[in-house]
N, C-alpha and C. Protein backbone atom coordinates (compact mmCIF):
# COMPACT_ATOMS: atom_id res chain seq x y z
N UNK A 1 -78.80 -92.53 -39.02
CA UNK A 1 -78.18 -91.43 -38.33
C UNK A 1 -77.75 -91.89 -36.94
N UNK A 2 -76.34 -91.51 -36.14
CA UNK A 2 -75.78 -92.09 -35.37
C UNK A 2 -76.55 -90.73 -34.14
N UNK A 3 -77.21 -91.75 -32.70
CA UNK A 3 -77.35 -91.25 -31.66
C UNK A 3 -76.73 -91.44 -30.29
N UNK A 4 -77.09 -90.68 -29.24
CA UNK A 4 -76.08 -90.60 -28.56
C UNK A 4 -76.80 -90.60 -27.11
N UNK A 5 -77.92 -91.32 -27.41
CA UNK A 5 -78.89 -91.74 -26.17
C UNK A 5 -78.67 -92.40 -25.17
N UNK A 6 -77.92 -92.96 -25.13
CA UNK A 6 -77.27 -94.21 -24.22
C UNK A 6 -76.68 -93.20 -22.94
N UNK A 7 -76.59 -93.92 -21.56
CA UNK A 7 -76.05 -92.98 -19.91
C UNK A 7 -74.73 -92.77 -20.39
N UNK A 8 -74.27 -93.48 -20.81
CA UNK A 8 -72.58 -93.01 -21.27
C UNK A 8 -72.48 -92.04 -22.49
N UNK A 9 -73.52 -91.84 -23.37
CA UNK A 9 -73.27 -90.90 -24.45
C UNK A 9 -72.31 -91.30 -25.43
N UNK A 10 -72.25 -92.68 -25.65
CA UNK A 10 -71.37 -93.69 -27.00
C UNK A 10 -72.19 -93.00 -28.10
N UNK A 11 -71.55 -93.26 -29.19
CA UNK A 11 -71.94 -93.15 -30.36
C UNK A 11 -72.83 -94.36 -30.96
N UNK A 12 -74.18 -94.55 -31.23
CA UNK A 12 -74.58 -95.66 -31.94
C UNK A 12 -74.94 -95.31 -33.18
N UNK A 13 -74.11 -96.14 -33.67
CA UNK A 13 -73.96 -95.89 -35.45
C UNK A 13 -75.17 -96.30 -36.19
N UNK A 14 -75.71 -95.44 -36.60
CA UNK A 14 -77.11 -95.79 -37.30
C UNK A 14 -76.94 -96.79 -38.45
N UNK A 15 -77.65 -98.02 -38.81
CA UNK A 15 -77.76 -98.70 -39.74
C UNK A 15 -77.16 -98.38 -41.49
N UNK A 16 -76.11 -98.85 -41.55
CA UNK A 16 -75.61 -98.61 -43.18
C UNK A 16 -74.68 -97.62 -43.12
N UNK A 17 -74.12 -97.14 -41.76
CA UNK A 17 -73.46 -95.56 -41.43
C UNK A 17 -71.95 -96.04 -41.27
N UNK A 18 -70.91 -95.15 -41.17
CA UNK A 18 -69.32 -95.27 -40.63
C UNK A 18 -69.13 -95.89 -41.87
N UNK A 19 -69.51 -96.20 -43.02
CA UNK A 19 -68.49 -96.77 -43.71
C UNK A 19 -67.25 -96.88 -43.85
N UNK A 20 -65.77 -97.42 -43.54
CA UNK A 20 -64.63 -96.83 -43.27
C UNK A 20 -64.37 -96.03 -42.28
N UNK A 21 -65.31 -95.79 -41.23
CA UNK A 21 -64.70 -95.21 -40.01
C UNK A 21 -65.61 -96.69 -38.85
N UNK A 22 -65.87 -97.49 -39.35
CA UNK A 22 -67.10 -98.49 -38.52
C UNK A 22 -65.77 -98.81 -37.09
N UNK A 23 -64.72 -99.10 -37.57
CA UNK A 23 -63.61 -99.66 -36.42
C UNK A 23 -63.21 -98.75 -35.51
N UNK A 24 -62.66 -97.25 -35.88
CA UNK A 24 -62.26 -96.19 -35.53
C UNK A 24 -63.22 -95.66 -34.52
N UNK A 25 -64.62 -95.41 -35.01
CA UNK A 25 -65.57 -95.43 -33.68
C UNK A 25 -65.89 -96.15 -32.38
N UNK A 26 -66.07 -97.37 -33.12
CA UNK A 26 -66.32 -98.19 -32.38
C UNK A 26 -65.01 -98.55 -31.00
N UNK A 27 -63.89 -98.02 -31.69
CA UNK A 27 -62.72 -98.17 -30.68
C UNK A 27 -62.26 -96.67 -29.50
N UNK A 28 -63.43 -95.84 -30.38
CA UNK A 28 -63.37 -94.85 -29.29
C UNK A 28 -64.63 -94.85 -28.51
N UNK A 29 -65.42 -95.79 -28.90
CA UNK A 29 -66.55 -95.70 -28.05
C UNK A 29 -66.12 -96.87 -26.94
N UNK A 30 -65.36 -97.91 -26.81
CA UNK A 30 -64.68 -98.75 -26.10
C UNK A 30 -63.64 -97.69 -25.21
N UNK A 31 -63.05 -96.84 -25.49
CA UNK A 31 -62.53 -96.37 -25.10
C UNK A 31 -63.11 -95.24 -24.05
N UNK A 32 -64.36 -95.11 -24.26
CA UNK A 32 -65.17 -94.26 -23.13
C UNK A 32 -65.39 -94.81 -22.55
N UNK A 33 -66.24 -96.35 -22.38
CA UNK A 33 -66.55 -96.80 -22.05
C UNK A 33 -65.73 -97.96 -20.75
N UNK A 34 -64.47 -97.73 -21.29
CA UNK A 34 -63.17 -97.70 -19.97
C UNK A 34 -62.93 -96.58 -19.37
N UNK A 35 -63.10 -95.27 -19.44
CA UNK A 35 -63.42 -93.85 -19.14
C UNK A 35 -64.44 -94.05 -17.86
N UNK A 36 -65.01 -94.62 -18.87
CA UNK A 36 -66.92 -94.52 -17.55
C UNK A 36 -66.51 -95.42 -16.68
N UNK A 37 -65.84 -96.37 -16.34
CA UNK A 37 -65.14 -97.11 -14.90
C UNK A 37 -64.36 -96.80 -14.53
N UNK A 38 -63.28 -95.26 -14.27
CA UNK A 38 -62.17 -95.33 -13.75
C UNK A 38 -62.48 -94.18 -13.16
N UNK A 39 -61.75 -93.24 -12.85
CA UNK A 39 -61.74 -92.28 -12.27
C UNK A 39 -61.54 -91.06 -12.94
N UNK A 40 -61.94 -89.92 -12.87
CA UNK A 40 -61.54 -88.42 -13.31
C UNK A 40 -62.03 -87.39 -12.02
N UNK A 41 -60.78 -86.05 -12.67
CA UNK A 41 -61.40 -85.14 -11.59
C UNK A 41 -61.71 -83.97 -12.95
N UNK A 42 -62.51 -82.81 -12.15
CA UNK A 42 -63.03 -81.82 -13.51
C UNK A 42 -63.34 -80.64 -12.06
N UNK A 43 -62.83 -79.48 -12.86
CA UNK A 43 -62.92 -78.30 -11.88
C UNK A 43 -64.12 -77.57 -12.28
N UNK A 44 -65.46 -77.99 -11.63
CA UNK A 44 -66.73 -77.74 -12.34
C UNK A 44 -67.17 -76.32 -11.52
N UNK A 45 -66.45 -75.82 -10.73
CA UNK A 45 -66.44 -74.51 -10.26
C UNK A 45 -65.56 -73.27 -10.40
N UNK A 46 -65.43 -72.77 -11.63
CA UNK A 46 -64.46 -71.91 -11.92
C UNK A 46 -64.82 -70.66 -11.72
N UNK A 47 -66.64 -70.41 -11.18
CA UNK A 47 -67.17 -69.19 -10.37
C UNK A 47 -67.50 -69.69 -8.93
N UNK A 48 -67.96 -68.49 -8.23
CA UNK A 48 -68.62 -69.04 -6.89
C UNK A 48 -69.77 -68.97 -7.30
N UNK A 49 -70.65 -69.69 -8.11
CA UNK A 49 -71.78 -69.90 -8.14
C UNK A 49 -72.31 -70.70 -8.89
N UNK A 50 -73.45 -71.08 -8.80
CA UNK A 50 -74.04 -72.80 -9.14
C UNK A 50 -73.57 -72.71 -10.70
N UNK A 51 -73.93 -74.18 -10.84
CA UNK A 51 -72.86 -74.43 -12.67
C UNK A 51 -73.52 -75.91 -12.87
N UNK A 52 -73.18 -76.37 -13.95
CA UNK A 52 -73.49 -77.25 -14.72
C UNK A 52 -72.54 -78.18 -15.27
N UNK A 53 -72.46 -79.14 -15.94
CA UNK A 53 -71.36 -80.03 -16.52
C UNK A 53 -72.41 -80.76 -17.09
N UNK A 54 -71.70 -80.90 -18.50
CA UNK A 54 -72.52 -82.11 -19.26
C UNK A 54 -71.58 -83.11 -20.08
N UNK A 55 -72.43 -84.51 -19.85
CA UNK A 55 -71.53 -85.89 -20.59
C UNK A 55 -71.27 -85.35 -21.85
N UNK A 56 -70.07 -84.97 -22.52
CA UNK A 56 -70.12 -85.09 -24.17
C UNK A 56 -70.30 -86.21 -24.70
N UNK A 57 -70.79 -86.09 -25.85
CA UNK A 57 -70.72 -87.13 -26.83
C UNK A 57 -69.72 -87.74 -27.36
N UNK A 58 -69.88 -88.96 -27.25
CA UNK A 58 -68.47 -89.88 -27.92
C UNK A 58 -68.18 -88.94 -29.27
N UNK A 59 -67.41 -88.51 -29.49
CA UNK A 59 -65.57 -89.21 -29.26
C UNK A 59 -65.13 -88.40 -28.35
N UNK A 60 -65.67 -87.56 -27.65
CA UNK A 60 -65.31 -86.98 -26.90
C UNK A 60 -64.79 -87.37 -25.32
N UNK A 61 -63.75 -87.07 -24.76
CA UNK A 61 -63.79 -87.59 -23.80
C UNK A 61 -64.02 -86.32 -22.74
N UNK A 62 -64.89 -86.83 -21.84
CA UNK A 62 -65.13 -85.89 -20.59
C UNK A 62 -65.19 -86.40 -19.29
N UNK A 63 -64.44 -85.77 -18.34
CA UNK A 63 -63.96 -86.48 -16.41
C UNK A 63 -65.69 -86.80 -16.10
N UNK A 64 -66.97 -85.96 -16.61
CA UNK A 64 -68.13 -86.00 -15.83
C UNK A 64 -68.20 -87.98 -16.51
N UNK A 65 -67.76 -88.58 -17.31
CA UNK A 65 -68.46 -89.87 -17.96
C UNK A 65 -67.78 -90.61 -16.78
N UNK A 66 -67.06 -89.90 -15.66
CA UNK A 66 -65.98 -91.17 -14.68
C UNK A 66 -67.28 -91.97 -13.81
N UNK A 67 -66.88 -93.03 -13.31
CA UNK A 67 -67.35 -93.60 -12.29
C UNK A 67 -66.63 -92.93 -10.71
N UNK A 68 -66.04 -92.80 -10.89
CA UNK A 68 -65.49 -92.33 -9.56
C UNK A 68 -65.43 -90.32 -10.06
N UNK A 69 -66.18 -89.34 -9.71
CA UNK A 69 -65.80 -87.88 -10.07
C UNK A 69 -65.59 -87.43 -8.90
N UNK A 70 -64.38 -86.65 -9.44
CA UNK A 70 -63.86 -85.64 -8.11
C UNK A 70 -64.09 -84.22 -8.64
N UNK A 71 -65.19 -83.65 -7.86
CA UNK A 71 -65.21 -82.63 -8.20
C UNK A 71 -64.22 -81.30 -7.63
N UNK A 72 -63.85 -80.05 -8.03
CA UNK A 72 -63.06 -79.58 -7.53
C UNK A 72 -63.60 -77.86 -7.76
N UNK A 73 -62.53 -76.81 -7.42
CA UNK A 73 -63.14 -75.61 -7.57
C UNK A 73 -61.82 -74.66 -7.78
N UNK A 74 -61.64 -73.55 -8.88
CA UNK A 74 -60.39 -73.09 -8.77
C UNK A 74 -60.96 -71.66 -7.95
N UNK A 75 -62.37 -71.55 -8.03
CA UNK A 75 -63.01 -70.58 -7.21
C UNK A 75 -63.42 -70.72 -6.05
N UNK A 76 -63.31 -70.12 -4.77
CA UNK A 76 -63.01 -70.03 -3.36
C UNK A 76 -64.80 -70.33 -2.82
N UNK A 77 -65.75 -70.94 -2.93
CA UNK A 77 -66.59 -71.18 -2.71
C UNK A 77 -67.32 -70.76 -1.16
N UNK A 78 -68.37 -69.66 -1.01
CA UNK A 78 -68.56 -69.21 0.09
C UNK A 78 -70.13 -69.49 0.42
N UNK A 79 -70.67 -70.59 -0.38
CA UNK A 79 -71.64 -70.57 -0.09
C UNK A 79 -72.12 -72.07 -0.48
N UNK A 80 -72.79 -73.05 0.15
CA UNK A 80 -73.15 -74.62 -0.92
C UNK A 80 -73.66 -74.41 -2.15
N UNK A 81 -73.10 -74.74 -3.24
CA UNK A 81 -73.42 -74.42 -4.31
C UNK A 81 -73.66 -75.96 -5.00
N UNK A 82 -74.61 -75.57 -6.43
CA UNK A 82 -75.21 -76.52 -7.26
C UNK A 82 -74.26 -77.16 -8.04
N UNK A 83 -74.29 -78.23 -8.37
CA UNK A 83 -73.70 -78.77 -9.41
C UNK A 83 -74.58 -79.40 -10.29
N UNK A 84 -75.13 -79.09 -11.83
CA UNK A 84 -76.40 -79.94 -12.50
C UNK A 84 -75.32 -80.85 -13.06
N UNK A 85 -75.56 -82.00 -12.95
CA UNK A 85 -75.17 -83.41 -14.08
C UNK A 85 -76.19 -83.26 -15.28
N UNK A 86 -75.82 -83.25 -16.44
CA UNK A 86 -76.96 -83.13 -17.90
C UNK A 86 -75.65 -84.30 -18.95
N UNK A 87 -76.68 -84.15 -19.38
CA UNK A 87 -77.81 -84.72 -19.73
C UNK A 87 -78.91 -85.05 -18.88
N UNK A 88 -80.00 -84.57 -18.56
CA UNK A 88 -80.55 -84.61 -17.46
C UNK A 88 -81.52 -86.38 -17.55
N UNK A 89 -81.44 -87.21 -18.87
CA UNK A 89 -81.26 -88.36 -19.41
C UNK A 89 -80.79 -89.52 -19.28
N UNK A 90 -79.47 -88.98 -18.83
CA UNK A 90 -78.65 -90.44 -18.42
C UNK A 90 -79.02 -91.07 -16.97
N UNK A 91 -78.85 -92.34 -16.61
CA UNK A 91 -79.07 -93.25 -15.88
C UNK A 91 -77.95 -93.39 -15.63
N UNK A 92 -77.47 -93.49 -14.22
CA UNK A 92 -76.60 -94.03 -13.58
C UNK A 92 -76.11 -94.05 -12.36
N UNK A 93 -74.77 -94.91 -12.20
CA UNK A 93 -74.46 -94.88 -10.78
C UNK A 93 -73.43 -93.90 -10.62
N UNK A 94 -72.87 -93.28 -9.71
CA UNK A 94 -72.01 -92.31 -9.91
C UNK A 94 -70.96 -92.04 -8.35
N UNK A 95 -70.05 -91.97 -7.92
CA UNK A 95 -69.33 -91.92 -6.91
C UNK A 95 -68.86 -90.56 -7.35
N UNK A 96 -69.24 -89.74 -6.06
CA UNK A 96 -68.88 -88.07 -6.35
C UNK A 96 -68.48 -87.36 -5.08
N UNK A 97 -66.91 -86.95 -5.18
CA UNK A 97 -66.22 -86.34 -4.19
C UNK A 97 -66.17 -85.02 -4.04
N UNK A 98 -66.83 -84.24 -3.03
CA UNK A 98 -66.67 -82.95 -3.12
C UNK A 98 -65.13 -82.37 -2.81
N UNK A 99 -64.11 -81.95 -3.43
CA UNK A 99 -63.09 -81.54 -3.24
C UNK A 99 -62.58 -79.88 -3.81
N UNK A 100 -64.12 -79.45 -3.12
CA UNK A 100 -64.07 -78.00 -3.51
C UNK A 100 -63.06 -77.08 -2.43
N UNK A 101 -62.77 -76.03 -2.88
CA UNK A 101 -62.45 -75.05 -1.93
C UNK A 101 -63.18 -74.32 -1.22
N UNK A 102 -62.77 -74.01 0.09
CA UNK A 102 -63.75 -73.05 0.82
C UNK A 102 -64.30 -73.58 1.50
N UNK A 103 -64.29 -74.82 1.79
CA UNK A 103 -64.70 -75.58 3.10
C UNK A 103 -66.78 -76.23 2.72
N UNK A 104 -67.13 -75.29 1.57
CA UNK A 104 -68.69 -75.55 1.68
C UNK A 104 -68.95 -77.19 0.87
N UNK A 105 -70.57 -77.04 1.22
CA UNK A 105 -71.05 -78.34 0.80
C UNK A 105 -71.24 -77.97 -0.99
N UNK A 106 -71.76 -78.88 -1.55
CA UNK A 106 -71.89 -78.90 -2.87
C UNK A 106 -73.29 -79.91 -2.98
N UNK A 107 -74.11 -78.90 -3.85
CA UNK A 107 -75.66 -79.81 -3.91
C UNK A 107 -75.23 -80.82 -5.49
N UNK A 108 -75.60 -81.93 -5.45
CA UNK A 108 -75.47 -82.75 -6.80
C UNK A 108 -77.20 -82.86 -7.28
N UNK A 109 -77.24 -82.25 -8.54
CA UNK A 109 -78.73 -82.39 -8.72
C UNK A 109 -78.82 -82.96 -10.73
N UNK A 110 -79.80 -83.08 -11.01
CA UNK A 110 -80.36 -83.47 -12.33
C UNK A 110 -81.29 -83.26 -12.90
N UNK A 111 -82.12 -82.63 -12.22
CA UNK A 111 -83.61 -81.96 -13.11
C UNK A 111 -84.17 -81.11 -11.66
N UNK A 112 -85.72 -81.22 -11.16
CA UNK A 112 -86.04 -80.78 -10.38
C UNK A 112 -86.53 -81.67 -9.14
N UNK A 113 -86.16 -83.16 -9.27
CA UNK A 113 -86.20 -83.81 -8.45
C UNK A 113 -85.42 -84.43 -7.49
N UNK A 114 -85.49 -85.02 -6.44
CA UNK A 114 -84.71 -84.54 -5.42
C UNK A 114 -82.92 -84.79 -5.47
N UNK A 115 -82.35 -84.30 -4.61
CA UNK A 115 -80.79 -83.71 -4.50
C UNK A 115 -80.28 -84.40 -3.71
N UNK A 116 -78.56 -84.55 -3.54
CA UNK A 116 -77.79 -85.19 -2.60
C UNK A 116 -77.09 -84.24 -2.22
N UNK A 117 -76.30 -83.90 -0.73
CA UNK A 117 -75.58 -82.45 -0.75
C UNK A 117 -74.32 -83.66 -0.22
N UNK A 118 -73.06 -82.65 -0.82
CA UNK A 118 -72.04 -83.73 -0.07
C UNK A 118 -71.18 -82.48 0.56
N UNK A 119 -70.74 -82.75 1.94
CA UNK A 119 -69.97 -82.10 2.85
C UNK A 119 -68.62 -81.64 1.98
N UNK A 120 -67.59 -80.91 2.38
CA UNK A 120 -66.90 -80.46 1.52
C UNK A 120 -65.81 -81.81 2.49
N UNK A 121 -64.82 -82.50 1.46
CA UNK A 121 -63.97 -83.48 1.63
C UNK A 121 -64.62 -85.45 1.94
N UNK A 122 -66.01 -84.49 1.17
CA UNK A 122 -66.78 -86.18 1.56
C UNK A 122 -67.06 -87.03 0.26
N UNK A 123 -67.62 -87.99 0.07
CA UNK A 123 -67.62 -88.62 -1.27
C UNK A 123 -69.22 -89.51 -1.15
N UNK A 124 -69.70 -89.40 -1.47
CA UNK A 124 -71.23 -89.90 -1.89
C UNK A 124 -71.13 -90.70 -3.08
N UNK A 125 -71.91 -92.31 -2.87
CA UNK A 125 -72.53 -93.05 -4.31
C UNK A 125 -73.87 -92.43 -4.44
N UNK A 126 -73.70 -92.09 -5.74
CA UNK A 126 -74.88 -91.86 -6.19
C UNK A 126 -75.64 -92.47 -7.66
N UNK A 127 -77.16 -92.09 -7.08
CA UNK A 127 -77.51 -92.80 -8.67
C UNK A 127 -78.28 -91.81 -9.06
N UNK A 128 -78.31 -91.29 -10.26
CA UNK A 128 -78.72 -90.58 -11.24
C UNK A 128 -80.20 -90.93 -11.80
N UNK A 129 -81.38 -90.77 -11.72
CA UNK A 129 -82.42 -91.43 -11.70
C UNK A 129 -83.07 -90.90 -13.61
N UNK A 130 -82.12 -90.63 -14.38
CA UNK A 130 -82.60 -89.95 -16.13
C UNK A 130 -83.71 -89.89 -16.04
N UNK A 131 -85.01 -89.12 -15.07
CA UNK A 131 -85.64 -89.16 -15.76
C UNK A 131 -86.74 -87.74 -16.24
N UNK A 132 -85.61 -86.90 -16.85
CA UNK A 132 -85.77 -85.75 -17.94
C UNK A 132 -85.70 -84.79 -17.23
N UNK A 133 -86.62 -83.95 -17.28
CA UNK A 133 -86.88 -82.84 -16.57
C UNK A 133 -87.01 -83.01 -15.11
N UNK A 134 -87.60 -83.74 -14.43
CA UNK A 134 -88.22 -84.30 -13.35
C UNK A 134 -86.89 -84.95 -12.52
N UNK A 135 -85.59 -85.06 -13.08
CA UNK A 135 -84.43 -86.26 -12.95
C UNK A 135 -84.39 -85.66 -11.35
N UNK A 136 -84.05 -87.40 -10.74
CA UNK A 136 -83.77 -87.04 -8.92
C UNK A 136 -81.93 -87.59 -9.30
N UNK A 137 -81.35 -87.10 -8.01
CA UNK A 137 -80.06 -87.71 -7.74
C UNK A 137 -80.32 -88.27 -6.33
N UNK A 138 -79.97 -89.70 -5.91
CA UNK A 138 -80.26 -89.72 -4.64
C UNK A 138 -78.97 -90.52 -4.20
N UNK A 139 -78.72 -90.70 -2.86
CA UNK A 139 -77.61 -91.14 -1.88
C UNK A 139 -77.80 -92.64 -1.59
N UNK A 140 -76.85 -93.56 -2.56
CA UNK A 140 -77.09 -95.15 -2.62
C UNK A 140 -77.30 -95.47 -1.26
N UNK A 141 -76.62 -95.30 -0.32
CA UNK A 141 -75.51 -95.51 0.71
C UNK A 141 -76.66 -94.77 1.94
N UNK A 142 -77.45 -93.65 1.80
CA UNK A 142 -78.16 -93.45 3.18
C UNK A 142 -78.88 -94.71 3.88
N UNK A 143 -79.75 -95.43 3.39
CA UNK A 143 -80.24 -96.76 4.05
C UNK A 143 -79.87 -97.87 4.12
N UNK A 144 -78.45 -97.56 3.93
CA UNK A 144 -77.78 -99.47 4.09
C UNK A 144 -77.20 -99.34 5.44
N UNK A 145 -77.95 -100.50 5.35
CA UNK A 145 -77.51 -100.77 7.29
C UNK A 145 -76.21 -102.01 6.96
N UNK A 146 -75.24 -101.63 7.74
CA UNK A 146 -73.88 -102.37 7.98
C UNK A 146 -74.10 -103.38 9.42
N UNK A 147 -74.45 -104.20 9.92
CA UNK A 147 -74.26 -104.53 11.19
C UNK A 147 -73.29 -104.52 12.19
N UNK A 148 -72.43 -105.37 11.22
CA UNK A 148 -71.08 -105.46 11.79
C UNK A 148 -70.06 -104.91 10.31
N UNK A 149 -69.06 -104.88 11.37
CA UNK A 149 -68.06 -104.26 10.02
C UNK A 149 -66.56 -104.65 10.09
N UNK A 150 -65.95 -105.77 9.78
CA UNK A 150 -64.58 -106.67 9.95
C UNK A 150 -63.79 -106.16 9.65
N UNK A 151 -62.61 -105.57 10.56
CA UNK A 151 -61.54 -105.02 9.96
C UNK A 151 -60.34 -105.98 10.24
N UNK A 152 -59.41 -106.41 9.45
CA UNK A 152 -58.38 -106.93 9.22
C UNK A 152 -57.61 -106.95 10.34
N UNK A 153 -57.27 -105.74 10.89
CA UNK A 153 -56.56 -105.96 12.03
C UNK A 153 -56.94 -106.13 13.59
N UNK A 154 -58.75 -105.99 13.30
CA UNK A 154 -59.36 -106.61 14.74
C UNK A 154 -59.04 -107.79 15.47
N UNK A 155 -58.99 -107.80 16.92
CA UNK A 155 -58.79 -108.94 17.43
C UNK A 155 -60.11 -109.40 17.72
């Protein structure tokens, strides 16, 4: 029986399974899996109030599997609101742009462990810590110290 355990949510074809579809999967699970490195945006606020988004399962394609997510809002947001990532399971790294309306922050969370809030027009790496109920999201990027920082057109 084919599961769908994996941070990206591919299809793994259970032993002796796909007969005649073995290529066809496998080329849409390649095909997420170029999905999960590029970019998507997904309007995960279509109320003013906290919401959810979850990875579908291969063959499915969904903006939450991007490496780069822009989140967005077609609803006028008046307050920092939640966003759950679920599978509350998956492991990963995640770059997430708040590009909501209404000027507020947006909490990024995964179970009941701890949260990243991102300013409204800001973009946070994040990593997704899968682990279940308990899942933390935390901010790659708060303790890296930069010393210096070379810009091209410095003299």
């Amino acid at each position: 029986m084919s599961t769908y355990v994996n941070n990206l949510r591919l299809e793994e074809i259970g032993t002796g399974e796909a007969t005649g579809t073995w290529g066809t999967k496998t080329n849409a699970n390649l095909q997420l899996i170029g999905e999960s490195l590029g970019y998507a945006t997904q309007n995960c606020f279509a109320a003013n109030s906290n919401q959810s988004t979850t990875v579908a399962d291969a063959p499915t394609s969904d903006p939450a599997r991007a490496l780069y997510f822009k989140v967005t809002s077609s609803a006028t947001l008046d307050a920092t609101r939640e966003l759950e990532i679920l599978p509350n399971t998956n492991n990963r790294v995640q770059i997430i742009e708040n590009a909501t309306t209404g000027g507020q922050s947006i909490t990024i969370k995964q179970g009941r462990g701890a949260t990243v809030t991102i300013k409204n027009g800001q973009t946070k790496v994040c990593y997704l810590d899968g682990a279940g109920a308990g899942a933390a999201v935390v901010d790659v990027m708060a303790d890296v110290s930069i010393p210096d920082l070379f810009i091209d057109d410095d003299v």
